[in-house]
PDB file of N, CA and C in Angstrom:
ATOM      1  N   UNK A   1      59.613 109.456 -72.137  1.00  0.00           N
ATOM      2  CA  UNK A   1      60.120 108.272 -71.481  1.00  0.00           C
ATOM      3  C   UNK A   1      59.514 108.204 -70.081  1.00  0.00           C
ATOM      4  N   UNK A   2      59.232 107.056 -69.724  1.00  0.00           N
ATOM      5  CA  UNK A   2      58.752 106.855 -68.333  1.00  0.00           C
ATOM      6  C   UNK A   2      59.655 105.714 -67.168  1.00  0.00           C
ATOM      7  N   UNK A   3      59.435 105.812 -66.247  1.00  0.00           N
ATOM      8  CA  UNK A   3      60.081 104.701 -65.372  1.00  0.00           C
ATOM      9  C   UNK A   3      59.368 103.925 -64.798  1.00  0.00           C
ATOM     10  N   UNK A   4      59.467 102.805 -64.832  1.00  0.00           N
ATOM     11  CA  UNK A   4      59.106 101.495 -64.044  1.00  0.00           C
ATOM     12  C   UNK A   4      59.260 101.363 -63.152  1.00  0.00           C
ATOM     13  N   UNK A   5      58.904 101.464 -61.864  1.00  0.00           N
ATOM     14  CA  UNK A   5      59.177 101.126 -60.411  1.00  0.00           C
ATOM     15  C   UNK A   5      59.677 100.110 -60.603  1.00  0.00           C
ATOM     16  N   UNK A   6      61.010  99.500 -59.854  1.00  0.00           N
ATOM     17  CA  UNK A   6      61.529  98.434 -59.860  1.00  0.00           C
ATOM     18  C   UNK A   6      61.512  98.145 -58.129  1.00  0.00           C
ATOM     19  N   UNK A   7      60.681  96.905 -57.769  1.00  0.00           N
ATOM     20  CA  UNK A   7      59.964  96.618 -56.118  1.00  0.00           C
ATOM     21  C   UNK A   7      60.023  95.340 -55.747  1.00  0.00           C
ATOM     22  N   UNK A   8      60.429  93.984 -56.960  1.00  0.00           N
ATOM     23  CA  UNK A   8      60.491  93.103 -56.512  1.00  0.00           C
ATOM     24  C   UNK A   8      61.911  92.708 -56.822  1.00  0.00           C
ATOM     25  N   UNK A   9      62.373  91.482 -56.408  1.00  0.00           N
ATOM     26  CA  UNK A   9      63.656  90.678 -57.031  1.00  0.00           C
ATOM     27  C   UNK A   9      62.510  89.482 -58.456  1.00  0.00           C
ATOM     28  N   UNK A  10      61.434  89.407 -58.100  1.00  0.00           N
ATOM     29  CA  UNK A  10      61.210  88.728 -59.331  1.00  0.00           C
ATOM     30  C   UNK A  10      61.183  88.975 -60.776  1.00  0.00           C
ATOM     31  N   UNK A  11      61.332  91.269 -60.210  1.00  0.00           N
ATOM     32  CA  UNK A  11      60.881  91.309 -61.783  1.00  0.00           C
ATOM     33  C   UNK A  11      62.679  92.009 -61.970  1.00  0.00           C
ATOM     34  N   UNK A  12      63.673  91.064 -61.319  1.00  0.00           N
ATOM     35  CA  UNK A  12      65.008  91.890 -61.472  1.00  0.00           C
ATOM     36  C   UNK A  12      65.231  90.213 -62.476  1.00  0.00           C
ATOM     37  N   UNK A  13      64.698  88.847 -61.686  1.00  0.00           N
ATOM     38  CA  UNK A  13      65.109  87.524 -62.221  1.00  0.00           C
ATOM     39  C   UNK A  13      64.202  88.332 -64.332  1.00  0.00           C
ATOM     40  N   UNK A  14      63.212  88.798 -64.019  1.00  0.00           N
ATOM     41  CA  UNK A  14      62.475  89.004 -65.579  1.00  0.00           C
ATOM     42  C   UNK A  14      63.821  89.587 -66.438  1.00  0.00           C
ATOM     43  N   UNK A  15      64.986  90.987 -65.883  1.00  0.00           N
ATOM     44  CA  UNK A  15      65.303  91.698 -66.532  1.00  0.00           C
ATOM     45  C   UNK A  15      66.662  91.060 -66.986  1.00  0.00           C
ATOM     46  N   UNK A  16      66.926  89.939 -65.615  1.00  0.00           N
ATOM     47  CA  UNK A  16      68.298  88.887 -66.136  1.00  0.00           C
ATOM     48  C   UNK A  16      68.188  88.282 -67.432  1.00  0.00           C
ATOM     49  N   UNK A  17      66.460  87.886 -67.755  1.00  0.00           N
ATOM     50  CA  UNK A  17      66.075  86.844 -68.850  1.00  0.00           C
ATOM     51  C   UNK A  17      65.298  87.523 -69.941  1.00  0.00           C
ATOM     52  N   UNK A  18      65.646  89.361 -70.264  1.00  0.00           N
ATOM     53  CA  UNK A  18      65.175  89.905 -71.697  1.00  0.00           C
ATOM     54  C   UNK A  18      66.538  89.447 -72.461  1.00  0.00           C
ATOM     55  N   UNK A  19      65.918  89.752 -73.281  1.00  0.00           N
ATOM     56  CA  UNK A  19      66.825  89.973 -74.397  1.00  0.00           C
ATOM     57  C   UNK A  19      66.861  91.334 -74.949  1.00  0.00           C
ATOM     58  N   UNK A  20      67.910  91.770 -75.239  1.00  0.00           N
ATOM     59  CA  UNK A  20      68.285  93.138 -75.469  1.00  0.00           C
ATOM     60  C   UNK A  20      68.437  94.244 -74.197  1.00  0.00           C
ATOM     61  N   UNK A  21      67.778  95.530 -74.637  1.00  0.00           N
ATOM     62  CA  UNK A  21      68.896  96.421 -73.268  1.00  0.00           C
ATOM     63  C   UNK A  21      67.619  96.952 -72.269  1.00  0.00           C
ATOM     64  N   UNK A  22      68.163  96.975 -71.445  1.00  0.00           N
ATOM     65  CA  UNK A  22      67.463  97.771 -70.130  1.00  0.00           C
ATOM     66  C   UNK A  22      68.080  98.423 -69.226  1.00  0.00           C
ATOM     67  N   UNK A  23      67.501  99.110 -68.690  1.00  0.00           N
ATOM     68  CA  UNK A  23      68.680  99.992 -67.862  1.00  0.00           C
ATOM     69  C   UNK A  23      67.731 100.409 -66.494  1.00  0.00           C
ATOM     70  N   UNK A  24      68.929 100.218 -65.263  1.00  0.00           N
ATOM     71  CA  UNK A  24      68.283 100.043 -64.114  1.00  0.00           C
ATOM     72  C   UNK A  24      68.678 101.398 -63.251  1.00  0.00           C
ATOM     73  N   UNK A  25      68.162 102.341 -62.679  1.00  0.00           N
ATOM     74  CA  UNK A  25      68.610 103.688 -62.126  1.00  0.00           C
ATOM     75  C   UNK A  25      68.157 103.168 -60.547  1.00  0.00           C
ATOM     76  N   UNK A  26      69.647 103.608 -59.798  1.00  0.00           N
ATOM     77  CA  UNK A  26      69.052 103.029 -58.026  1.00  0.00           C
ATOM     78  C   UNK A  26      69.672 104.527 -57.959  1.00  0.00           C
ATOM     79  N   UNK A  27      68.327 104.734 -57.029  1.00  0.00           N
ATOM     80  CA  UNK A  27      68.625 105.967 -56.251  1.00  0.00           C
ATOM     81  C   UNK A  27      68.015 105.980 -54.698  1.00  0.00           C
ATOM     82  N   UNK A  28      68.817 107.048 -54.060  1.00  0.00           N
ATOM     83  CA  UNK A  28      68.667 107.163 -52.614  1.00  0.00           C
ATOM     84  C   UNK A  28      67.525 108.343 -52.711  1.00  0.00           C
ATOM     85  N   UNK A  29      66.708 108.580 -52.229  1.00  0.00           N
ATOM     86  CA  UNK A  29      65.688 109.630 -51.866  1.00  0.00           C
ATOM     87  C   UNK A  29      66.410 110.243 -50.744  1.00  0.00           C
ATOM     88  N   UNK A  30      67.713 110.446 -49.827  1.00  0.00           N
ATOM     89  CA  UNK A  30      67.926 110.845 -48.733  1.00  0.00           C
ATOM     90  C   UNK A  30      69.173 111.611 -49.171  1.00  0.00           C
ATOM     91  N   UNK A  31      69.794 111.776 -50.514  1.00  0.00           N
ATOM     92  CA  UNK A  31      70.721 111.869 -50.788  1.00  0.00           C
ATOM     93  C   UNK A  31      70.766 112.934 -52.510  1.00  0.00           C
ATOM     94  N   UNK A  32      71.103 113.958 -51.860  1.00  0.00           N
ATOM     95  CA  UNK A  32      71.237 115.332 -52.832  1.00  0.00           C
ATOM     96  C   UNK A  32      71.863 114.590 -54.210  1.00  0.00           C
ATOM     97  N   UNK A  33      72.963 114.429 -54.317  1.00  0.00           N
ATOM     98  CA  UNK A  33      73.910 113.964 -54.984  1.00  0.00           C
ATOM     99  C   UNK A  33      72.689 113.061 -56.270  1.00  0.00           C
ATOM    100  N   UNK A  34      72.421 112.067 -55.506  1.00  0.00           N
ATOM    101  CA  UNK A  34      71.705 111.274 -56.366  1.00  0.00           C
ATOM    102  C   UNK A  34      70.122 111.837 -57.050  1.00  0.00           C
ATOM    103  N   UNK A  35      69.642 112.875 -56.371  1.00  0.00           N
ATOM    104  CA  UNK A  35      68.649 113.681 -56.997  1.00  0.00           C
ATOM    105  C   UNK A  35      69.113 114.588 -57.758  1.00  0.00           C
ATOM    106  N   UNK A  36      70.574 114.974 -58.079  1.00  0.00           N
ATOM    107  CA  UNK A  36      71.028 115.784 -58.677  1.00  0.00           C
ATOM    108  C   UNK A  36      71.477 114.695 -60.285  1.00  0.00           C
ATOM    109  N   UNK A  37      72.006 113.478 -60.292  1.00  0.00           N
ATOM    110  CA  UNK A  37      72.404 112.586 -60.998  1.00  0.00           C
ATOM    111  C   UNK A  37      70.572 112.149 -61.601  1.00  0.00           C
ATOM    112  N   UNK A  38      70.040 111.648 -60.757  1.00  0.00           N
ATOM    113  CA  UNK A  38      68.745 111.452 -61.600  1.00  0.00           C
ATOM    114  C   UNK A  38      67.893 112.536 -62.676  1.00  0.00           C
ATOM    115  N   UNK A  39      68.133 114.160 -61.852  1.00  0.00           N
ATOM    116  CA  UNK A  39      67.549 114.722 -62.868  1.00  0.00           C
ATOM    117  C   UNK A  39      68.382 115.036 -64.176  1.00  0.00           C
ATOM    118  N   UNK A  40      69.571 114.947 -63.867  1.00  0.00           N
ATOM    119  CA  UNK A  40      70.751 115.387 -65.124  1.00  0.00           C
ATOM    120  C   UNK A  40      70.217 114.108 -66.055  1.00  0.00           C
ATOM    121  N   UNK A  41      70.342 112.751 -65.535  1.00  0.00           N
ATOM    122  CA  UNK A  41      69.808 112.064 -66.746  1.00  0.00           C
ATOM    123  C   UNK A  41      68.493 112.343 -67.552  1.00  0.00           C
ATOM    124  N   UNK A  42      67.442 112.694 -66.532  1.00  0.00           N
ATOM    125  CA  UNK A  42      66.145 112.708 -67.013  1.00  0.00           C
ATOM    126  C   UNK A  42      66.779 113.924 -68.242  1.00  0.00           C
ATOM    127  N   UNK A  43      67.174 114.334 -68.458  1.00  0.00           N
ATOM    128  CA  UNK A  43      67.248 115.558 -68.865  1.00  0.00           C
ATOM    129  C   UNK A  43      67.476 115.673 -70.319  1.00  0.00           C
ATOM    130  N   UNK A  44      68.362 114.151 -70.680  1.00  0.00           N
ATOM    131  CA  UNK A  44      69.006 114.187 -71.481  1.00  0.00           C
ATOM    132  C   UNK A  44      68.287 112.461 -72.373  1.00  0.00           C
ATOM    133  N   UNK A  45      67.605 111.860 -71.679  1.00  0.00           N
ATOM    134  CA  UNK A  45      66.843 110.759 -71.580  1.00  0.00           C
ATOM    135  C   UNK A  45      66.279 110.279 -72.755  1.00  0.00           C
ATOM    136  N   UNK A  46      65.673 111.259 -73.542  1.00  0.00           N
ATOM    137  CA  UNK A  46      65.149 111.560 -74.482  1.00  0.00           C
ATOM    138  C   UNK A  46      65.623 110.542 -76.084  1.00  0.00           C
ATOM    139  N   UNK A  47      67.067 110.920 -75.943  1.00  0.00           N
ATOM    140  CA  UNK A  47      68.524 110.481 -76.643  1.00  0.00           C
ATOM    141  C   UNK A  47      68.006 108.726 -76.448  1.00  0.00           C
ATOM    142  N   UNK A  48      68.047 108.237 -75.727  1.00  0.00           N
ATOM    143  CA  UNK A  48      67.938 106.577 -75.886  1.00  0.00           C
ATOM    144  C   UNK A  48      66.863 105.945 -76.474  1.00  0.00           C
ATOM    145  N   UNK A  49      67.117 104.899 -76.525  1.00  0.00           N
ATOM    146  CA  UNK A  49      66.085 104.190 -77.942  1.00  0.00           C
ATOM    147  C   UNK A  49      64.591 104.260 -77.223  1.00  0.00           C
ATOM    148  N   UNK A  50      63.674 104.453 -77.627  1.00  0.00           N
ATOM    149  CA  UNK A  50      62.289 104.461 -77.266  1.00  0.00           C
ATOM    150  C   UNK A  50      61.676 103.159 -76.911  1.00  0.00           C
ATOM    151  N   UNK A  51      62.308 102.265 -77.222  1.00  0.00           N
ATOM    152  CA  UNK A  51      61.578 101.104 -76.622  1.00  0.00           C
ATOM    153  C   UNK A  51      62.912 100.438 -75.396  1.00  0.00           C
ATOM    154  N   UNK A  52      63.598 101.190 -75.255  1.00  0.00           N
ATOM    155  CA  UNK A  52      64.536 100.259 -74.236  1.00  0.00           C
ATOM    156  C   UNK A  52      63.555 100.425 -72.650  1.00  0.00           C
ATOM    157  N   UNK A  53      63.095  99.449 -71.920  1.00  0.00           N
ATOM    158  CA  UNK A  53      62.913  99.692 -70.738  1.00  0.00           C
ATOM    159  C   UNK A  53      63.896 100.321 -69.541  1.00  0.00           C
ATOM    160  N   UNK A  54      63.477 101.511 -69.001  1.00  0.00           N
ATOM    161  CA  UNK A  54      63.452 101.732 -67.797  1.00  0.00           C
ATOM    162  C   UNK A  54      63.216 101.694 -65.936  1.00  0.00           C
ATOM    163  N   UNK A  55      63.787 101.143 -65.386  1.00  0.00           N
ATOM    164  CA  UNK A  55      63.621 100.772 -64.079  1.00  0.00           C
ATOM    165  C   UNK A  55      64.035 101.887 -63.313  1.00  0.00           C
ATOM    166  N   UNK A  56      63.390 101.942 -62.310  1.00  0.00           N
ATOM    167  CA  UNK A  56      64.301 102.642 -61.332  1.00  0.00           C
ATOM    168  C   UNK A  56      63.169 102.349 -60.040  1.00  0.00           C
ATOM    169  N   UNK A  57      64.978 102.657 -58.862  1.00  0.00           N
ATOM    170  CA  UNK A  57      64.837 101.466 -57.769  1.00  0.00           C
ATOM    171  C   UNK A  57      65.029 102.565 -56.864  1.00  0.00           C
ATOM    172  N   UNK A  58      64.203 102.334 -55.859  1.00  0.00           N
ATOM    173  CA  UNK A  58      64.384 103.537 -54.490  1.00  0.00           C
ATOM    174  C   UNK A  58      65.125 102.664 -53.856  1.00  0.00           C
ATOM    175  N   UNK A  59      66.209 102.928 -53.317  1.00  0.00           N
ATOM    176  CA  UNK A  59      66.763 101.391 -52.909  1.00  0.00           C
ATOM    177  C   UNK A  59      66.808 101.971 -51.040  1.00  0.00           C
ATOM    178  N   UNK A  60      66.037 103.152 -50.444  1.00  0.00           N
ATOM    179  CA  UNK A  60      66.123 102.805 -49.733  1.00  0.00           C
ATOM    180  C   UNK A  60      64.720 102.112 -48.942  1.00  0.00           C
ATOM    181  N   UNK A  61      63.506 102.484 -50.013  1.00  0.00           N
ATOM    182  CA  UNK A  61      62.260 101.619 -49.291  1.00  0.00           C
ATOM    183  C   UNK A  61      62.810 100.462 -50.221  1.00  0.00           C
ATOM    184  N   UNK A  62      63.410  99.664 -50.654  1.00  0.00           N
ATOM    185  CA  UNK A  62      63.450  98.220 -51.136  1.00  0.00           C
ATOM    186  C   UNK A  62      64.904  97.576 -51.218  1.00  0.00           C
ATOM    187  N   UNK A  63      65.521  97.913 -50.286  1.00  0.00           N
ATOM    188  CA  UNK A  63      66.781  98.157 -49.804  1.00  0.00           C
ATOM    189  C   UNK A  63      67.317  95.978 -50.113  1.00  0.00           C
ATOM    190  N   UNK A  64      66.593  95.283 -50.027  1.00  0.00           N
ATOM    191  CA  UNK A  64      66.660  94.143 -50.734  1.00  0.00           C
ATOM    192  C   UNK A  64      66.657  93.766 -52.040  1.00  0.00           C
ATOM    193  N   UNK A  65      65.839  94.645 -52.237  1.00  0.00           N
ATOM    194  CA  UNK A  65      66.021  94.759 -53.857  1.00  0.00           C
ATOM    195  C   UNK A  65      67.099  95.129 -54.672  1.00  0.00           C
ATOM    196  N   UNK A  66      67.913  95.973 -53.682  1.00  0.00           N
ATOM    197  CA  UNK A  66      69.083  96.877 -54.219  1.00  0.00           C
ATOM    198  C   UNK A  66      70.075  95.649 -53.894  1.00  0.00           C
ATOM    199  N   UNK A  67      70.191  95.448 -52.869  1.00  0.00           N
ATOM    200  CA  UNK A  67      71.329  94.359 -52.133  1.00  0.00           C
ATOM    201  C   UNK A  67      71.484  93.017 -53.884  1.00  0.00           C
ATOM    202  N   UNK A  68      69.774  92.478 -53.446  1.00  0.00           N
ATOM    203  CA  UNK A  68      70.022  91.760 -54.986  1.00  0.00           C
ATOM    204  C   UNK A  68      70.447  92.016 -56.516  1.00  0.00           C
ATOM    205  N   UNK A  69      70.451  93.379 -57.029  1.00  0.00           N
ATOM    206  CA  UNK A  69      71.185  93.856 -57.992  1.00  0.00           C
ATOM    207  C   UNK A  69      72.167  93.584 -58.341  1.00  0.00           C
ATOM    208  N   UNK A  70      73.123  93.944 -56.595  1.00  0.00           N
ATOM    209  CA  UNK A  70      74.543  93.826 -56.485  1.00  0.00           C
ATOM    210  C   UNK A  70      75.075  92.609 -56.776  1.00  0.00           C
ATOM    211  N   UNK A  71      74.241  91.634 -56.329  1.00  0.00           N
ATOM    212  CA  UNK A  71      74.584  89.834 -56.157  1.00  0.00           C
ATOM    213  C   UNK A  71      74.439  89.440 -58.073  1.00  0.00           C
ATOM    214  N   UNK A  72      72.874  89.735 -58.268  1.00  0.00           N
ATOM    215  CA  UNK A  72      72.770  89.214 -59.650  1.00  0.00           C
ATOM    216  C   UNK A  72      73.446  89.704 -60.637  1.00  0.00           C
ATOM    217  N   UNK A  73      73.873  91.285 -60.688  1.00  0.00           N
ATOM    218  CA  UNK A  73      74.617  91.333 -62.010  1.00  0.00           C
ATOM    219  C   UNK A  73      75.861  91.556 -61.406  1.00  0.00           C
ATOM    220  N   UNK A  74      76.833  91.244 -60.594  1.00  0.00           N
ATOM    221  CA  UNK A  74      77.608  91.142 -60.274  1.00  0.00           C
ATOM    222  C   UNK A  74      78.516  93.083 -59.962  1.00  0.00           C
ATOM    223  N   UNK A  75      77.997  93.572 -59.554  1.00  0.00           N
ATOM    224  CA  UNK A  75      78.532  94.939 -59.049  1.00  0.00           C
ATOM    225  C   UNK A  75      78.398  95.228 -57.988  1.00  0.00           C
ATOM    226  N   UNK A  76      79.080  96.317 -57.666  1.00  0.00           N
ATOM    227  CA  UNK A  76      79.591  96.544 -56.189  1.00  0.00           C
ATOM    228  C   UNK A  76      78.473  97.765 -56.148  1.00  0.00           C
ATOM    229  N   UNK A  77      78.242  97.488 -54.608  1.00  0.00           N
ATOM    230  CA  UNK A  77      76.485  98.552 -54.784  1.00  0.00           C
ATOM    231  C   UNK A  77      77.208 100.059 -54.864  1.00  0.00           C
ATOM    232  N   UNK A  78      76.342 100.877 -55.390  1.00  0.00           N
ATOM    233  CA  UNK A  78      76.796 102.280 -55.089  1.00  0.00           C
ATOM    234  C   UNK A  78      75.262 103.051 -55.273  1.00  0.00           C
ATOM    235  N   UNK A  79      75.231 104.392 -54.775  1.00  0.00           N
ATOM    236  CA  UNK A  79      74.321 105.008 -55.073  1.00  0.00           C
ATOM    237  C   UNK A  79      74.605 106.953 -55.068  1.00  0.00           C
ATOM    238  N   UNK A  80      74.087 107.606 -56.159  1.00  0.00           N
ATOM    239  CA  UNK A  80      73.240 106.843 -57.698  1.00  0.00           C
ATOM    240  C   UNK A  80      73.928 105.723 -58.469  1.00  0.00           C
ATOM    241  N   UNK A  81      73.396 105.082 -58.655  1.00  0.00           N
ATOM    242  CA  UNK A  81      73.899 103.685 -59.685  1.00  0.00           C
ATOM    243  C   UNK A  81      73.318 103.864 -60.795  1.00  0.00           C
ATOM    244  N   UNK A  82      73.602 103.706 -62.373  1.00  0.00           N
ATOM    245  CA  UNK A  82      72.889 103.739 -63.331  1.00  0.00           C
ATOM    246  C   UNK A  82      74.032 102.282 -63.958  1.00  0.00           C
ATOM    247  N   UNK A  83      72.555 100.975 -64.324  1.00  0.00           N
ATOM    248  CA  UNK A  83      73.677  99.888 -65.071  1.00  0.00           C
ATOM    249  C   UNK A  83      72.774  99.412 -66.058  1.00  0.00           C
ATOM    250  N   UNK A  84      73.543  99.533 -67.290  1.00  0.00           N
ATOM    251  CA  UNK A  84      72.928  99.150 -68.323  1.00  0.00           C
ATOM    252  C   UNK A  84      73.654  97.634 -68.515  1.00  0.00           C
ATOM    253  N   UNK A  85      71.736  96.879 -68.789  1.00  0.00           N
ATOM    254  CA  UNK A  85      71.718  95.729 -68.649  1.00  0.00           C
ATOM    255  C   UNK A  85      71.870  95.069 -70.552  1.00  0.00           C
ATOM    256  N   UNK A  86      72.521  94.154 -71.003  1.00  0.00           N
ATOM    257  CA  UNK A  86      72.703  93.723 -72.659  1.00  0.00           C
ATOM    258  C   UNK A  86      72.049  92.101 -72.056  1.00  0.00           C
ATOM    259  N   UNK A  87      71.354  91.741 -72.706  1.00  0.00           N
ATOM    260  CA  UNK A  87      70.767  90.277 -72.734  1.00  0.00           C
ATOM    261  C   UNK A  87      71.215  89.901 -71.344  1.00  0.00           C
ATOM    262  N   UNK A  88      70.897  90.411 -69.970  1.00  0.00           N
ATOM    263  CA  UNK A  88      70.881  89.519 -68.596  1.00  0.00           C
ATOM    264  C   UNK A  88      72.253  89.967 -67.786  1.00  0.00           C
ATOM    265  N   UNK A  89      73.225  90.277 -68.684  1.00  0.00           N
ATOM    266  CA  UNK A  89      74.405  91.161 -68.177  1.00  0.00           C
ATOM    267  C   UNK A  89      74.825  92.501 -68.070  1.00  0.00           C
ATOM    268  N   UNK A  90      75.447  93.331 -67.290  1.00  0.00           N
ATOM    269  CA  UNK A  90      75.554  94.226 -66.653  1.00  0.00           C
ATOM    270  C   UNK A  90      77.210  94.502 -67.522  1.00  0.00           C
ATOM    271  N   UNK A  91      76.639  95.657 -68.842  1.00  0.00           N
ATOM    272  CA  UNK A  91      77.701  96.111 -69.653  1.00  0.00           C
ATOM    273  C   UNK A  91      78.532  97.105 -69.165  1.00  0.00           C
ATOM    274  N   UNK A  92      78.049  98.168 -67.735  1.00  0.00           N
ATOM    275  CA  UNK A  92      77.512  99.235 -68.159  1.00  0.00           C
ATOM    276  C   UNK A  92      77.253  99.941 -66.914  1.00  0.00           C
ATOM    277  N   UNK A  93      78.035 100.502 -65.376  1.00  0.00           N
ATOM    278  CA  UNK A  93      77.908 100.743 -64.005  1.00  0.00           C
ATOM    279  C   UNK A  93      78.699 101.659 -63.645  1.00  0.00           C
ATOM    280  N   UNK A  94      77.461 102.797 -63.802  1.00  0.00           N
ATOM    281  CA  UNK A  94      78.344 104.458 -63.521  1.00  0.00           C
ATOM    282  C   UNK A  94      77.667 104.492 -62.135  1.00  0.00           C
ATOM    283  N   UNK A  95      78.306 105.222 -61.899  1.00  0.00           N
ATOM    284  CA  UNK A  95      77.742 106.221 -60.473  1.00  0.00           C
ATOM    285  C   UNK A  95      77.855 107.374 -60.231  1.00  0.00           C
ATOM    286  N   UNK A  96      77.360 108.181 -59.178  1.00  0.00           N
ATOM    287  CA  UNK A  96      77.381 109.427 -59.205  1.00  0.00           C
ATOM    288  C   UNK A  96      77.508 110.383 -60.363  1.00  0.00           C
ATOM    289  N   UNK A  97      78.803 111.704 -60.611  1.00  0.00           N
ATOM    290  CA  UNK A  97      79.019 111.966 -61.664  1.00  0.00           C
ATOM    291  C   UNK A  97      79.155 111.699 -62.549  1.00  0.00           C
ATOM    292  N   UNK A  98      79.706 110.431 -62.912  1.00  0.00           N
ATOM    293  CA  UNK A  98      79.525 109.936 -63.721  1.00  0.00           C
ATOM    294  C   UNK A  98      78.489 109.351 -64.745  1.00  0.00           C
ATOM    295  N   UNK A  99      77.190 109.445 -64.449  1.00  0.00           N
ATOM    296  CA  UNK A  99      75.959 108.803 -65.208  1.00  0.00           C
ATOM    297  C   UNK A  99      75.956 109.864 -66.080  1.00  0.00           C
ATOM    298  N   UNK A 100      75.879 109.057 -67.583  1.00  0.00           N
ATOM    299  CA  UNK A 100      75.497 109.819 -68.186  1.00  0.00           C
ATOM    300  C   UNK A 100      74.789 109.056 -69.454  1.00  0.00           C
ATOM    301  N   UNK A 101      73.686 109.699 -69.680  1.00  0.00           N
ATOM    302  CA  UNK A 101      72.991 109.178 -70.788  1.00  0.00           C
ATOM    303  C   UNK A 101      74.400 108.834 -72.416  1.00  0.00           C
ATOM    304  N   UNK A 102      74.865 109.715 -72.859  1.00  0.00           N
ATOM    305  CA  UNK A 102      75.608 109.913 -73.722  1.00  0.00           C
ATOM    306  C   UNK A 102      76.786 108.994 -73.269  1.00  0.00           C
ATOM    307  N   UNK A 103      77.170 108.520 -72.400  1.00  0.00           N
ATOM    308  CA  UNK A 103      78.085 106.831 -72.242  1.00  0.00           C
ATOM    309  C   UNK A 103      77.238 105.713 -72.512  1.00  0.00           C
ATOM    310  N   UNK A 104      75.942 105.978 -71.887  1.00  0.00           N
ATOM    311  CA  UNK A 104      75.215 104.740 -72.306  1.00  0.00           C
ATOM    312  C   UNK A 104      74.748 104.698 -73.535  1.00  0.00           C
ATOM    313  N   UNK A 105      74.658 105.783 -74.518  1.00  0.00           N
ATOM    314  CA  UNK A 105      74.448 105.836 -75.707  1.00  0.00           C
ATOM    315  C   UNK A 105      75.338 104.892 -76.466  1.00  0.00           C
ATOM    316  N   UNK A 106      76.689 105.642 -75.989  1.00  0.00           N
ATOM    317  CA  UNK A 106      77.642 104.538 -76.915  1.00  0.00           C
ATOM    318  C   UNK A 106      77.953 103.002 -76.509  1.00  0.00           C
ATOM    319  N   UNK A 107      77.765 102.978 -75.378  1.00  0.00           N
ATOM    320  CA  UNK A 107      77.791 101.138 -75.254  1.00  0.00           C
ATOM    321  C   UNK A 107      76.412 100.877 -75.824  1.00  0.00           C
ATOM    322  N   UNK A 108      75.877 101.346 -76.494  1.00  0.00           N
ATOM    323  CA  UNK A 108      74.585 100.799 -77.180  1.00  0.00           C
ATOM    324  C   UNK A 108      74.829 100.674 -78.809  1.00  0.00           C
ATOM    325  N   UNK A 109      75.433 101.776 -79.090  1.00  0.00           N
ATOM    326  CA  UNK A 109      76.039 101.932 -80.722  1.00  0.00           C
ATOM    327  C   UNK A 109      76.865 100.696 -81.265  1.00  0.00           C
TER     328      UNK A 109
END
């Protein structure tokens, strides 16, 4: 599995208008916690469908980008954020300890 830099708000308007699932990972580079939450997912990553796209957002070099997340799929910012996106909506907004590949498994089942 690989990740997509996620850098603009145009390609956040693209992920409002797939169809089917995507999943968006915002993380802080300044912040243990969330390097500890990103690698636990990577870890386990494997488990999700092979064609679902991956994003992930440094949200503090694109710190607009992150702000717009919050606005478009309607969540309250947090970081680590992991939100799995179903056709343009936001099923799906763990944070911190909480991320876990195996929750997002089952809102996918």
């Amino acid at each position: 599995m690989k990740w997509t830099l996620l850098e603009t708000t145009d390609q956040l308007t693209q992920i409002k208008q797939q169809e089917g699932y995507s999943l968006i990972f915002k993380h802080s580079t300044r912040c243990s916690i969330s390097m500890m939450a990103k690698k636990r997912f990577e870890l386990d990553w494997e488990n999700l469908p092979e064609n679902m796209p991956l994003y992930f957002l440094d949200l503090i070099q694109y710190r607009d980008v992150s702000n717009h997340v919050a606005q478009l799929f309607s969540v309250h910012h947090e970081s680590p954020q992991l939100l799995l996106i179903k056709n343009g909506e936001c099923i799906l907004d763990q944070s911190h300890g909480g991320i876990s590949v195996d929750e997002t498994i089952s809102e996918i089942s």
